[in-house]
C-alpha atoms as a PDB file:
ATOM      1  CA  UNK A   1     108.241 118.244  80.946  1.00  0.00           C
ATOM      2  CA  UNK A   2     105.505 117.344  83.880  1.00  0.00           C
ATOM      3  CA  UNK A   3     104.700 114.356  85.311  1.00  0.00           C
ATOM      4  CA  UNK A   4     101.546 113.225  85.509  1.00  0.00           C
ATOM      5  CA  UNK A   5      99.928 110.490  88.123  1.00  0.00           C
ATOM      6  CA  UNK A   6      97.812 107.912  86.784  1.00  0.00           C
ATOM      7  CA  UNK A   7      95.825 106.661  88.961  1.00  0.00           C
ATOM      8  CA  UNK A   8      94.621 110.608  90.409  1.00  0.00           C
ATOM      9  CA  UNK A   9      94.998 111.676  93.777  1.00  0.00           C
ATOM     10  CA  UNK A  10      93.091 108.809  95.998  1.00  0.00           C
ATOM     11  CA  UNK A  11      94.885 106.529  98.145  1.00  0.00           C
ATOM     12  CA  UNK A  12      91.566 104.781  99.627  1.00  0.00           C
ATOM     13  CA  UNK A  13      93.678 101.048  99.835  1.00  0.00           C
ATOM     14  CA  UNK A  14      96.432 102.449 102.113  1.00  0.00           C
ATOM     15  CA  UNK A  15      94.330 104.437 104.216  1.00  0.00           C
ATOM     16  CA  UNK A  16      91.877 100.902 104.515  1.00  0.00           C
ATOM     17  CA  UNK A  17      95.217  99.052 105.949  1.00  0.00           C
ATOM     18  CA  UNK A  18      96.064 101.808 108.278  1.00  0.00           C
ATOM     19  CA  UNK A  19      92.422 101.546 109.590  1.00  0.00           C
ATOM     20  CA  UNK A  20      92.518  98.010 109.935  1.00  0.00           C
ATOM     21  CA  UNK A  21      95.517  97.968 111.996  1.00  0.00           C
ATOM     22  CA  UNK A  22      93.944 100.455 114.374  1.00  0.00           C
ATOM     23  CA  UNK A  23      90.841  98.572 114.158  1.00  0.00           C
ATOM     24  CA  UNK A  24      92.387  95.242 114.815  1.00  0.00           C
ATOM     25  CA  UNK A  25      94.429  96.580 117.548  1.00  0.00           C
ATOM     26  CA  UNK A  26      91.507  98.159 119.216  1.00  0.00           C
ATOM     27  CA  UNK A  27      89.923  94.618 119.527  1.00  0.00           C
ATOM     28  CA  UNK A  28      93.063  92.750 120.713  1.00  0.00           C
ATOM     29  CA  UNK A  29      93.181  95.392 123.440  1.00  0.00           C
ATOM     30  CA  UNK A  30      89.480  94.962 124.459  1.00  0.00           C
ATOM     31  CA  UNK A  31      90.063  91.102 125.023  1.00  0.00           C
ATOM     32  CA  UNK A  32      93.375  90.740 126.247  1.00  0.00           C
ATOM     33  CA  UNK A  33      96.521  93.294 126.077  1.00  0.00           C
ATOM     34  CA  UNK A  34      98.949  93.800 123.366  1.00  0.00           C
ATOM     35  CA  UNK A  35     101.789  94.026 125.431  1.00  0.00           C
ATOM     36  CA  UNK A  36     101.586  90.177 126.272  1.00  0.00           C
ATOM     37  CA  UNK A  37     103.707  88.283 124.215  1.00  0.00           C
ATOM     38  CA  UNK A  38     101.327  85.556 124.982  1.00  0.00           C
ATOM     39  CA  UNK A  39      97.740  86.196 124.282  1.00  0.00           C
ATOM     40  CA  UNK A  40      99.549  88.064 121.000  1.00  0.00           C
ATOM     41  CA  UNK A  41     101.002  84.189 119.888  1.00  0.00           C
ATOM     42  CA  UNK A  42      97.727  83.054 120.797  1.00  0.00           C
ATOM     43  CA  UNK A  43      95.643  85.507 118.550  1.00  0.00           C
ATOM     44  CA  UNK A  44      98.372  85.302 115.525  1.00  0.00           C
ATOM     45  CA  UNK A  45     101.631  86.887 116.167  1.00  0.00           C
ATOM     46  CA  UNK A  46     104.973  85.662 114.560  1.00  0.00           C
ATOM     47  CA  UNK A  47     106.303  82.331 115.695  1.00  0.00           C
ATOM     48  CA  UNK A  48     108.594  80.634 114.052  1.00  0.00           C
ATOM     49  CA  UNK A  49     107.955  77.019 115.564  1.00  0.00           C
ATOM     50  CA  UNK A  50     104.020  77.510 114.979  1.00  0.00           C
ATOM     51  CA  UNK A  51     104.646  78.111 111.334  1.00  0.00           C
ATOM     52  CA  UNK A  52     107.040  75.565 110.773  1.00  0.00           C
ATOM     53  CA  UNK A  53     105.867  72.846 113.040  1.00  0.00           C
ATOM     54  CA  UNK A  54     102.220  73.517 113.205  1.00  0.00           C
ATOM     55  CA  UNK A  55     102.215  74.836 109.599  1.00  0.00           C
ATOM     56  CA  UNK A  56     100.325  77.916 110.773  1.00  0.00           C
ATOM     57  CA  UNK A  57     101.251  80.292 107.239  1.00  0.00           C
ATOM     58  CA  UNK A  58      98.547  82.281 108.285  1.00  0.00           C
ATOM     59  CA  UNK A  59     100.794  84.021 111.140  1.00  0.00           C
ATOM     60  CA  UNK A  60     102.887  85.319 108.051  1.00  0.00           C
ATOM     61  CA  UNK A  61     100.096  87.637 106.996  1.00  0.00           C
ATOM     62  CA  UNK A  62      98.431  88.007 110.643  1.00  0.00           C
ATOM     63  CA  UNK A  63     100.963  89.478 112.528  1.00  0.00           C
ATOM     64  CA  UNK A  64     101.994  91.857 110.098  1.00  0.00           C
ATOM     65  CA  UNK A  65      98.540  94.028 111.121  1.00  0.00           C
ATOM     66  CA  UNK A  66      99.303  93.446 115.068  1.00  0.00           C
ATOM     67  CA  UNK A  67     101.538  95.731 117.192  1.00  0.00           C
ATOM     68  CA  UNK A  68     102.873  95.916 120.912  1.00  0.00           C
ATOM     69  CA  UNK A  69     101.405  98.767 122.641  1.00  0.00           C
ATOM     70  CA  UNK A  70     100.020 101.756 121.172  1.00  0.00           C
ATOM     71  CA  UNK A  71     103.471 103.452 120.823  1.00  0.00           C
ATOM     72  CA  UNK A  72     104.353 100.696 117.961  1.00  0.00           C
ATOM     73  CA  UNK A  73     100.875 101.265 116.340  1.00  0.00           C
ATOM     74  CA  UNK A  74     101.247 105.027 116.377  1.00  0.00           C
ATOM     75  CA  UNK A  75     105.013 105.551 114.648  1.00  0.00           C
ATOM     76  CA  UNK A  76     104.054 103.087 112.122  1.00  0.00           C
ATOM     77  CA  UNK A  77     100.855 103.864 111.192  1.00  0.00           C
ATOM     78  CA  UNK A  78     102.142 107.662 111.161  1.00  0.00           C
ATOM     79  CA  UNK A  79     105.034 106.808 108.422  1.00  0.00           C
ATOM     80  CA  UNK A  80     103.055 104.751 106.740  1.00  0.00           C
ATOM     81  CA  UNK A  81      99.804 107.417 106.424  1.00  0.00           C
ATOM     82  CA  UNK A  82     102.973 110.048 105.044  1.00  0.00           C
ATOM     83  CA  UNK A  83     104.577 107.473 102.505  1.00  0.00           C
ATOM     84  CA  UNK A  84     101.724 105.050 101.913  1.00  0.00           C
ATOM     85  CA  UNK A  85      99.720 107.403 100.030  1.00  0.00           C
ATOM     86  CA  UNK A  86     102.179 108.516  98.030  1.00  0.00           C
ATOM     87  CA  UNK A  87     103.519 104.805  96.764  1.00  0.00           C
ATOM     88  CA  UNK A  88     100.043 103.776  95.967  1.00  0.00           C
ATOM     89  CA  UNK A  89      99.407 107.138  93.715  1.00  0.00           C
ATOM     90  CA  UNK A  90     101.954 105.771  91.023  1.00  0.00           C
ATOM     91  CA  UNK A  91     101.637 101.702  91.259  1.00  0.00           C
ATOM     92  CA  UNK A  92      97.838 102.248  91.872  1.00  0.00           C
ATOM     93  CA  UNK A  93      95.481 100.453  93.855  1.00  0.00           C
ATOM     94  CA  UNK A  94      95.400  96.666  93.500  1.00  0.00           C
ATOM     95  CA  UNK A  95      99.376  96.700  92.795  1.00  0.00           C
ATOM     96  CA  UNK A  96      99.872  98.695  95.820  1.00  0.00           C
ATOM     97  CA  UNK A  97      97.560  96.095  97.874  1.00  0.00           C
ATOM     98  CA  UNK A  98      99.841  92.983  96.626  1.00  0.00           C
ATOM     99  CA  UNK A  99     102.795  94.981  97.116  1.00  0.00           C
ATOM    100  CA  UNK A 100     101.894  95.953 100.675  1.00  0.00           C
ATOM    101  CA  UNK A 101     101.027  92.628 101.351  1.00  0.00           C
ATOM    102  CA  UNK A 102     104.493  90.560  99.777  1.00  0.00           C
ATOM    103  CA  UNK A 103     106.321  93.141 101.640  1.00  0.00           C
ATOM    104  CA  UNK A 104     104.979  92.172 104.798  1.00  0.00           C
ATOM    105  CA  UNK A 105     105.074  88.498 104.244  1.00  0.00           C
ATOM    106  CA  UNK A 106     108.759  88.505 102.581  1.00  0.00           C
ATOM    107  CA  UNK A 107     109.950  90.700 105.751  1.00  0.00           C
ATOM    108  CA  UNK A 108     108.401  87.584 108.428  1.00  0.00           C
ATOM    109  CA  UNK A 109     110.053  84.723 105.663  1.00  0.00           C
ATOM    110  CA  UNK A 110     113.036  86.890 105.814  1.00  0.00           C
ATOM    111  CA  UNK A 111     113.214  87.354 109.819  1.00  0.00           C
ATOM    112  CA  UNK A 112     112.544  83.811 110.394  1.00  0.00           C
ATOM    113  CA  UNK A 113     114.765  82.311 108.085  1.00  0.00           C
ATOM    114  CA  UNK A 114     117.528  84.722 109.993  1.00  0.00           C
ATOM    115  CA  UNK A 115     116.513  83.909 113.195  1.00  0.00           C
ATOM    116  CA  UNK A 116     116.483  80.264 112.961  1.00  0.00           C
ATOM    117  CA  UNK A 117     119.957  80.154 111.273  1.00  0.00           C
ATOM    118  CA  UNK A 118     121.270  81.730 114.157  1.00  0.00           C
ATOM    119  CA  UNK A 119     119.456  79.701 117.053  1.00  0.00           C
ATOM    120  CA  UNK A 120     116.679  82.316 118.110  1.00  0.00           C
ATOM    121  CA  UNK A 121     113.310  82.509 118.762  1.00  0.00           C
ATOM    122  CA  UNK A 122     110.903  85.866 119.048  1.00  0.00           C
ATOM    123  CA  UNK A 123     107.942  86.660 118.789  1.00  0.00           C
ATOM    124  CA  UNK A 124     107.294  89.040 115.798  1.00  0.00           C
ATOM    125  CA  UNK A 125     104.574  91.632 114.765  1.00  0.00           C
ATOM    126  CA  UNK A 126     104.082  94.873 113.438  1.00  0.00           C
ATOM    127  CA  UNK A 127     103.828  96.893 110.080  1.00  0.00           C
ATOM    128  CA  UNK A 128     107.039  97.922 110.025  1.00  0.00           C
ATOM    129  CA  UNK A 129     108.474  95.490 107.814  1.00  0.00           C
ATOM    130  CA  UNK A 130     105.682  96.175 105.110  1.00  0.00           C
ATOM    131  CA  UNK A 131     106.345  99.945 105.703  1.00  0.00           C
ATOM    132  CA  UNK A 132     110.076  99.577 104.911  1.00  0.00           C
ATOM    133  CA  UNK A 133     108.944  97.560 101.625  1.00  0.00           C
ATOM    134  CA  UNK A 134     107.177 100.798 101.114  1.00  0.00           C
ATOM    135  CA  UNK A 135     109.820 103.160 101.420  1.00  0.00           C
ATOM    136  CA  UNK A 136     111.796 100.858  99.241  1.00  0.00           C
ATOM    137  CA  UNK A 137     109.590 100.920  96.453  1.00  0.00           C
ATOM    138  CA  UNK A 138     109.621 104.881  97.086  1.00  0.00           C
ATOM    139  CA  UNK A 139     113.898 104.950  96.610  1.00  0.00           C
ATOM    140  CA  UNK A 140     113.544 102.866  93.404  1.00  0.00           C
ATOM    141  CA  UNK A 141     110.331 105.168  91.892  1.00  0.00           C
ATOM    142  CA  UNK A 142     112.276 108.027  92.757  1.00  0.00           C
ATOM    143  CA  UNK A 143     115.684 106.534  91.308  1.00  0.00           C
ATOM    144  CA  UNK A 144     113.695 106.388  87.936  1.00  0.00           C
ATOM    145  CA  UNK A 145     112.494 109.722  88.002  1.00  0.00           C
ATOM    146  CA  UNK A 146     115.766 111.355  88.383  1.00  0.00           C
ATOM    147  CA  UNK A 147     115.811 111.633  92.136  1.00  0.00           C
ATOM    148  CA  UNK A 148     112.365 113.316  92.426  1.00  0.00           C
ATOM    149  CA  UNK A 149     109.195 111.446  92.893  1.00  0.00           C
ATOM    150  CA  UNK A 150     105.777 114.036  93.654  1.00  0.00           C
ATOM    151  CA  UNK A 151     107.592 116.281  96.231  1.00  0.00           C
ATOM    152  CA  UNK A 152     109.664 113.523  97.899  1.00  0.00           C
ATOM    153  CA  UNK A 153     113.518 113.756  96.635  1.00  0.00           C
ATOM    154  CA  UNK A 154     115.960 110.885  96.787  1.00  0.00           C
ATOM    155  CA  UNK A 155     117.766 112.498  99.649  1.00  0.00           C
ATOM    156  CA  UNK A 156     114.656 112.952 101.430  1.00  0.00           C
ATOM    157  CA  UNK A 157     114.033 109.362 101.134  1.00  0.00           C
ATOM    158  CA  UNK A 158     117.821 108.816 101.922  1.00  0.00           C
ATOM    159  CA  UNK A 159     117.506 110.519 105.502  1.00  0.00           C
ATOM    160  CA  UNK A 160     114.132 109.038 106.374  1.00  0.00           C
ATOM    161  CA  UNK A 161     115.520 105.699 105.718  1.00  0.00           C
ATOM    162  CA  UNK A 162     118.948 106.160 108.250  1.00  0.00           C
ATOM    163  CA  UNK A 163     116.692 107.499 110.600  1.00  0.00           C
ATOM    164  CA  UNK A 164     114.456 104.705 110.670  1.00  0.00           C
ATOM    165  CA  UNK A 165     117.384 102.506 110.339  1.00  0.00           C
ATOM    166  CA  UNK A 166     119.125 104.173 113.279  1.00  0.00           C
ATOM    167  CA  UNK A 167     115.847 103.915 115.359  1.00  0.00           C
ATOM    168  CA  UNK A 168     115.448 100.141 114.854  1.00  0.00           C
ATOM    169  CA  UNK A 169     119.540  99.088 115.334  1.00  0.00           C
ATOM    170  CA  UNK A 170     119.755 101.465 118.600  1.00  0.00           C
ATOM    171  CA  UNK A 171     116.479 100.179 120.029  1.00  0.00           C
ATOM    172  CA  UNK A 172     115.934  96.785 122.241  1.00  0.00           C
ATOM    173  CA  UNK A 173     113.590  94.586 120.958  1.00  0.00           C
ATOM    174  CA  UNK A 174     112.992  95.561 117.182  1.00  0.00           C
ATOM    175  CA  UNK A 175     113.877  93.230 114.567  1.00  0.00           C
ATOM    176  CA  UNK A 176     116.047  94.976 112.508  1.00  0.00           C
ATOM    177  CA  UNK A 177     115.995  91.744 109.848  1.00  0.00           C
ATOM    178  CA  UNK A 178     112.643  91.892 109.199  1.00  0.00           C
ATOM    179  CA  UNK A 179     113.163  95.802 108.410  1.00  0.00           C
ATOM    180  CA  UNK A 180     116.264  94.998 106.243  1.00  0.00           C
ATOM    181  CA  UNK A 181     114.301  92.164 104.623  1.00  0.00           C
ATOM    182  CA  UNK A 182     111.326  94.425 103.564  1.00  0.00           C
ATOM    183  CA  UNK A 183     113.414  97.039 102.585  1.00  0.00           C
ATOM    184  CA  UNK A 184     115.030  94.536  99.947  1.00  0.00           C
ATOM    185  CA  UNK A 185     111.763  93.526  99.307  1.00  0.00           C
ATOM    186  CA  UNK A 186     110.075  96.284  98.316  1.00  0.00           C
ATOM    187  CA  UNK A 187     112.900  97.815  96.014  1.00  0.00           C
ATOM    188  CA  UNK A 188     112.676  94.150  94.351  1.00  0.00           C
ATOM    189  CA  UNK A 189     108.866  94.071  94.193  1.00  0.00           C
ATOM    190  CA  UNK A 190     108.904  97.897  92.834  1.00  0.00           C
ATOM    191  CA  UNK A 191     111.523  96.834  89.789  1.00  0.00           C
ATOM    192  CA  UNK A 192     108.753  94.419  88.680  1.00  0.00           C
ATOM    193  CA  UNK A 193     105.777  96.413  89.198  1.00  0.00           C
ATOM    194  CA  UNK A 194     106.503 100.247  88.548  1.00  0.00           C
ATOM    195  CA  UNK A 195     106.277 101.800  85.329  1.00  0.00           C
ATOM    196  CA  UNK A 196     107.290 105.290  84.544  1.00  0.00           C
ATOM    197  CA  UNK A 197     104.349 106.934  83.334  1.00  0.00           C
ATOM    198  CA  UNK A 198     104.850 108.766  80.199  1.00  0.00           C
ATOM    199  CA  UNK A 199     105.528 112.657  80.710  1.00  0.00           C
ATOM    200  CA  UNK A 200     103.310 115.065  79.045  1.00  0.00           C
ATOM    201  CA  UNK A 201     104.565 118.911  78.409  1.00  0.00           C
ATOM    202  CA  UNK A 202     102.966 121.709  80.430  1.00  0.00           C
ATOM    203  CA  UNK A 203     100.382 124.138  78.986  1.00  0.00           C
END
């Protein structure tokens, strides 16, 4: 039995959010600099007292495409160029768009809801929370297909996902609940929207 994709081989929606978070960063570094917490607030970063105060909801989907230096833009945008593609291939294009985008959102509701429990304030951006939805919704897909999803295996998945883990809790300054919170996010968000497609036999 062979598994067959059915939405073919393009992935034109993940490589149009990878482009837009080079593109947007681009801009925010012509005007200002990324690495100021500051002008990154001011142009639509996470903060939790704008979006509850000021009722600024727009910051959930804003910052999510914003990152803090080129190395941040780089090692996301790399994972999510390898693993993007693939997700979007078997939910296909305007699923993987709404998925990308819940993840993202769920992973600031998530972070802020955290961080305000326990008496904190950050600022917040980046992909990363999206991109763990991602890889998420890759565990599940794979979980269904008998621990093999395209040429990504369960314990492939497994080992990028301590690694990135590992990365985030031994680093300063990365909010680990926002990567945690897309991570749940995504496996939830890939239950409701992934089908298996139906297997056809070879030739």
């Amino acid at each position: 039995m062979e598994e067959i994709l059915r939405y073919g081989r393009s992935a034109f929606i993940n490589t149009a959010i990878a482009a837009a978070n080079v593109l947007f960063f681009l801009y925010l570094e012509l005007i200002g600099s990324t690495e100021d917490g500051i002008f990154m607030i001011a142009h639509g970063a996470m903060f939790s007292p704008l979006v509850l105060e000021k009722h600024q909801y727009g910051r959930l989907l804003t910052s999510i495409f914003m990152h803090f230096g080129v190395s941040h833009l780089m090692n996301n945008m790399l994972i999510l160029l390898i693993l993007g593609e693939k997700l979007e291939r078997i939910l296909g294009h305007a699923k993987y768009l709404i998925f990308y985008l819940m993840c993202g959102i769920a992973a600031n509701l998530i972070s802020m809801g955290v961080h305000q429990y326990l008496g904190e304030i950050v600022i917040g951006a980046g992909a990363s929370g999206a991109i763990f939805g991602v890889i998420g919704g890759l565990v599940w897909a794979a979980a269904r297909n008998r621990g093999r999803l395209q040429q990504l295996t369960s314990r492939q998945l497994g080992i990028i996902l301590v690694i990135v883990l590992y990365y985030g809790f031994s680093s300063r300054n990365i909010d680990n609940w926002a990567h945690l919170g897309g991570l749940a996010a995504g496996i939830l968000l890939c239950i409701l929207m992934y089908r298996r497609p139906k297997a056809v036999r070879g030739a």
